[in-house]
Protein backbone atom coordinates (compact mmCIF):
# COMPACT_ATOMS: atom_id res chain seq x y z
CA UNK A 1 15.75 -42.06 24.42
CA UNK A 2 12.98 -42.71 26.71
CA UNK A 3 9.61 -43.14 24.59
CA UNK A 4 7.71 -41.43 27.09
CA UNK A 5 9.50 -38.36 27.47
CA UNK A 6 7.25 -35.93 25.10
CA UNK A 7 8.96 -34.69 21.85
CA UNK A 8 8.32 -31.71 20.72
CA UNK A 9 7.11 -31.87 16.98
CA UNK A 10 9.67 -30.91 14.37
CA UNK A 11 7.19 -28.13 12.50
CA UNK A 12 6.08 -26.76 16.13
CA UNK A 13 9.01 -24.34 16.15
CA UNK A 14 9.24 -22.92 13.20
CA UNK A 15 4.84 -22.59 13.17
CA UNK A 16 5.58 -20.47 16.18
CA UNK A 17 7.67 -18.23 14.68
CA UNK A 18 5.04 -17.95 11.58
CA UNK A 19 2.25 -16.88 14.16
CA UNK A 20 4.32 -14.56 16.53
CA UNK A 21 5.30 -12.98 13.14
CA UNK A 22 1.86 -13.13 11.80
CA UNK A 23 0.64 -11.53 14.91
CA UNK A 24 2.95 -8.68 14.96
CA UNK A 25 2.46 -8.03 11.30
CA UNK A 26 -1.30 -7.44 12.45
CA UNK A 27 -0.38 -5.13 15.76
CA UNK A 28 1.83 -2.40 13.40
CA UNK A 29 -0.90 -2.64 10.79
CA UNK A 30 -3.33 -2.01 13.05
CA UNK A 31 -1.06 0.74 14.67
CA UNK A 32 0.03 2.33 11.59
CA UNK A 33 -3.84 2.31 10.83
CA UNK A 34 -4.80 3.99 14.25
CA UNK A 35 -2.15 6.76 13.77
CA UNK A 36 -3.75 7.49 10.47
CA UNK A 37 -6.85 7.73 11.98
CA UNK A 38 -5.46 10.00 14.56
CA UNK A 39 -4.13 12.77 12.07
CA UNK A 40 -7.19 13.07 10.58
CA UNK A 41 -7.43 16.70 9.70
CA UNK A 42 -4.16 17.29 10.47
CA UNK A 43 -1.44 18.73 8.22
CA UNK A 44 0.23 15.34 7.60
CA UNK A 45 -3.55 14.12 6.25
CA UNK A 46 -3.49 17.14 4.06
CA UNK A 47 0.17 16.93 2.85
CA UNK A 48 -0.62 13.43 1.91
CA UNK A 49 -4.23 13.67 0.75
CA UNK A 50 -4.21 17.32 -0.86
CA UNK A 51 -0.54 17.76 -2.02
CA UNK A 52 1.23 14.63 -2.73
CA UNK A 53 -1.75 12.32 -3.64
CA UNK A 54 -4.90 14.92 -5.42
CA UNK A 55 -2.52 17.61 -6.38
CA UNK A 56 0.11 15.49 -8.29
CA UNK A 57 -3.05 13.40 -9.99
CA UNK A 58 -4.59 16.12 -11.22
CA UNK A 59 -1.15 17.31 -12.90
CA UNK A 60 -0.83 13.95 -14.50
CA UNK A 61 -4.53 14.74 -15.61
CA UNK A 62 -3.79 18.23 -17.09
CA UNK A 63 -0.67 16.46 -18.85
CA UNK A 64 -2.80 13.51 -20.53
CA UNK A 65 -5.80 15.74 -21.31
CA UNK A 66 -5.10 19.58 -20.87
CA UNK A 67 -8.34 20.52 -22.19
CA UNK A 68 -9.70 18.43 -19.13
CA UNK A 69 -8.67 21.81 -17.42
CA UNK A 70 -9.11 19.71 -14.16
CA UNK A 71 -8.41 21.28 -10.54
CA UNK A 72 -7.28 20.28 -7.22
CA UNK A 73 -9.00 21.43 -4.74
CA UNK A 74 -8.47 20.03 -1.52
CA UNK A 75 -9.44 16.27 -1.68
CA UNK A 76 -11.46 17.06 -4.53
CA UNK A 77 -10.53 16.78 -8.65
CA UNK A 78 -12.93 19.12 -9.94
CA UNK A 79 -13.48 19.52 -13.74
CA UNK A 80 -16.19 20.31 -16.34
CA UNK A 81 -18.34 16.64 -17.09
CA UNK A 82 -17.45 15.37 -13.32
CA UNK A 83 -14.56 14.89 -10.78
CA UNK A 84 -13.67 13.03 -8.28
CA UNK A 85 -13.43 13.23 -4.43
CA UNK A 86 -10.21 11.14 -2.66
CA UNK A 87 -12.06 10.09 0.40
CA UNK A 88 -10.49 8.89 3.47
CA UNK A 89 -9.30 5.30 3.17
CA UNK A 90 -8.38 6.23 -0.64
CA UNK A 91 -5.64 7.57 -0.49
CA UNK A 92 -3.60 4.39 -0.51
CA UNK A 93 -2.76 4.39 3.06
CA UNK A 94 -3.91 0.53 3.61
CA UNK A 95 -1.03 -0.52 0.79
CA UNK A 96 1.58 1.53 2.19
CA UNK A 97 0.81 -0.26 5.83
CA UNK A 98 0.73 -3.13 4.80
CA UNK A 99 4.25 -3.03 3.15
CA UNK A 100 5.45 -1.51 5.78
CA UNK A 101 4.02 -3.74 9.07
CA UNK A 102 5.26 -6.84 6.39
CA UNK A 103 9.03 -5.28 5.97
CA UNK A 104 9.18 -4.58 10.47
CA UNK A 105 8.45 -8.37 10.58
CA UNK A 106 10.43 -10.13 8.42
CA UNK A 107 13.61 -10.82 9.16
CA UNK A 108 16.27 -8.69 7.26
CA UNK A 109 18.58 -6.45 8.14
CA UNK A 110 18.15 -2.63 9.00
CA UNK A 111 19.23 -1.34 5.50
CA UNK A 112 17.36 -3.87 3.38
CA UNK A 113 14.22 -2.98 5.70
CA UNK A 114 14.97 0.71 5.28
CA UNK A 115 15.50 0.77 1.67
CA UNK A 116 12.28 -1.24 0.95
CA UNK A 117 10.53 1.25 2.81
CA UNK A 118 11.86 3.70 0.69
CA UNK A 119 11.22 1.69 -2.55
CA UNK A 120 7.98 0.29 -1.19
CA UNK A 121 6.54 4.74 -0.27
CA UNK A 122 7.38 4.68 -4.06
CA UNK A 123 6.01 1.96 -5.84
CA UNK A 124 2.98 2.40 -3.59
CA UNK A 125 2.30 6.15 -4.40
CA UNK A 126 2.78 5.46 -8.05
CA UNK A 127 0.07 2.84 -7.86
CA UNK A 128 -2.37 4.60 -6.47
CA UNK A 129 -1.92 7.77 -8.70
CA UNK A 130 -2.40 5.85 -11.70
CA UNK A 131 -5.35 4.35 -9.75
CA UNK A 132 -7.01 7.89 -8.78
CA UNK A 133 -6.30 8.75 -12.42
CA UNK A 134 -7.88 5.75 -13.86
CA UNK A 135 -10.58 6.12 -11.65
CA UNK A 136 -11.26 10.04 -12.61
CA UNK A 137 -11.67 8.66 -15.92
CA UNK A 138 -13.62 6.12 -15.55
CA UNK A 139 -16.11 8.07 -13.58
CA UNK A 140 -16.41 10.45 -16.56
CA UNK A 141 -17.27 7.57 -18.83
CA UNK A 142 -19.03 4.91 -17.28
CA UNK A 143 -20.34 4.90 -13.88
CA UNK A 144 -20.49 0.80 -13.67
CA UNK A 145 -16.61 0.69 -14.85
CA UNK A 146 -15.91 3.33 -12.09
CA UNK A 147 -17.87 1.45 -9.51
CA UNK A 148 -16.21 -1.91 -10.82
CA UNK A 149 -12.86 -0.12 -10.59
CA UNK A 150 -13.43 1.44 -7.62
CA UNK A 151 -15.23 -1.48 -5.43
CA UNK A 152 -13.11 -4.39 -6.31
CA UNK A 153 -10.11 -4.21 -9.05
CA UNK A 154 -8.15 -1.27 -7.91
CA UNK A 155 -8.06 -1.89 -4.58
CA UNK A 156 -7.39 -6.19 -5.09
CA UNK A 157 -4.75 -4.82 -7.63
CA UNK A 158 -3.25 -2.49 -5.17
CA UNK A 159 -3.05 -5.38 -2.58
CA UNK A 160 -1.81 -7.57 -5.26
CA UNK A 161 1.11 -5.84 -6.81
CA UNK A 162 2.35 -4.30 -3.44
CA UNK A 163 2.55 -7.89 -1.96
CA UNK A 164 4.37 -8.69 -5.35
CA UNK A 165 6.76 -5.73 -4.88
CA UNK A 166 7.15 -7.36 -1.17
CA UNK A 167 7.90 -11.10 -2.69
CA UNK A 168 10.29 -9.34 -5.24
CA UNK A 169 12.02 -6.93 -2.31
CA UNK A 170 12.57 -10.59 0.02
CA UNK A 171 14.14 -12.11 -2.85
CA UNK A 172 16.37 -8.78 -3.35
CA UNK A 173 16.96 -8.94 0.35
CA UNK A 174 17.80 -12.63 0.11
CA UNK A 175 20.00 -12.28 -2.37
CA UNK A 176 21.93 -9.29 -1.27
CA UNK A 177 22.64 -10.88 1.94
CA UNK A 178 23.99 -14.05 0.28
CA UNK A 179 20.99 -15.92 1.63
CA UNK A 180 18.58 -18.13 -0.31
CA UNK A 181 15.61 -16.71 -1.86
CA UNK A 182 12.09 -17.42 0.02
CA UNK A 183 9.83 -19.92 -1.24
């Protein structure tokens, strides 16, 4: 070969593919974000906020602690000694886009991606419940452990076991479709 025809380096192509990837992880988050943001007050806000996500808490509250006797009442968990109020952005939204803009990027096929969507709704929704109910509780006790909780470890645990249900779903992927496992 001629030395000075330019070679391309080795790493270039597959660092391309990383950032185009990257990048389009960040457009559907940031779509799936501004769709959220767009049914605000709609019914699909308050089938996710006030049915699935405060209503179904505050039954897993009544089951712990009946005498609790908390309510659902819209976004709120009202009870006797304090509640709690499931603002926007805490509804575990940002986990559930974030799994899903990660499984529309990577490579897999249609069923795997479909089926860790599925998976992914459900491991996500059962994170944040016991999140919202830890939380409820630890607003009735301590106000530093709820601000703790609610500030920085919930929401770094949410982001860290989802991307750990994402690592585990690749290697399922991986190894359903008789490819190797990623690093």
């Amino acid at each position: 070969m001629d030395s000075s025809t330019p070679q391309a380096h080795p790493t270039s192509r597959p660092l391309r593919g990383l950032l185009l990837r990257a990048l389009a992880f960040v457009l559907v988050f940031m779509a799936l974000q501004a769709g959220w943001e767009a049914a605000r007050g709609s019914w699909i806000e308050r089938l996710w906020v006030h049915q699935l996500t405060v209503s179904s808490a505050t039954l897993v509250i009544n089951q712990l602690t009946p005498e609790v006797n908390a309510v659902a009442k819209g976004t709120r968990i009202t009870a006797p000694g304090g509640g709690l109020n499931v603002l926007f952005g805490c509804e575990g939204t940002d986990a559930v886009f974030l799994l899903t803009a990660a499984l529309m990027v990577f490579p897999m096929s249609m069923r795997a991606r479909l089926t860790g969507l599925l998976a992914g709704l459900v491991w996500v929704f059962v994170l944040n419940q016991l999140r919202i109910v830890a939380l409820f509780y630890a607003f009735r006790a301590d106000a530093g452990l709820f601000d703790l909780l609610h500030t920085a470890a919930a929401p770094l645990l949410m982001v860290v076991l989802t991307g750990l249900f994402f690592h585990l779903w690749l290697v399922h992927a991986g190894s359903r479709n008789g490819s190797a496992a990623p690093a």
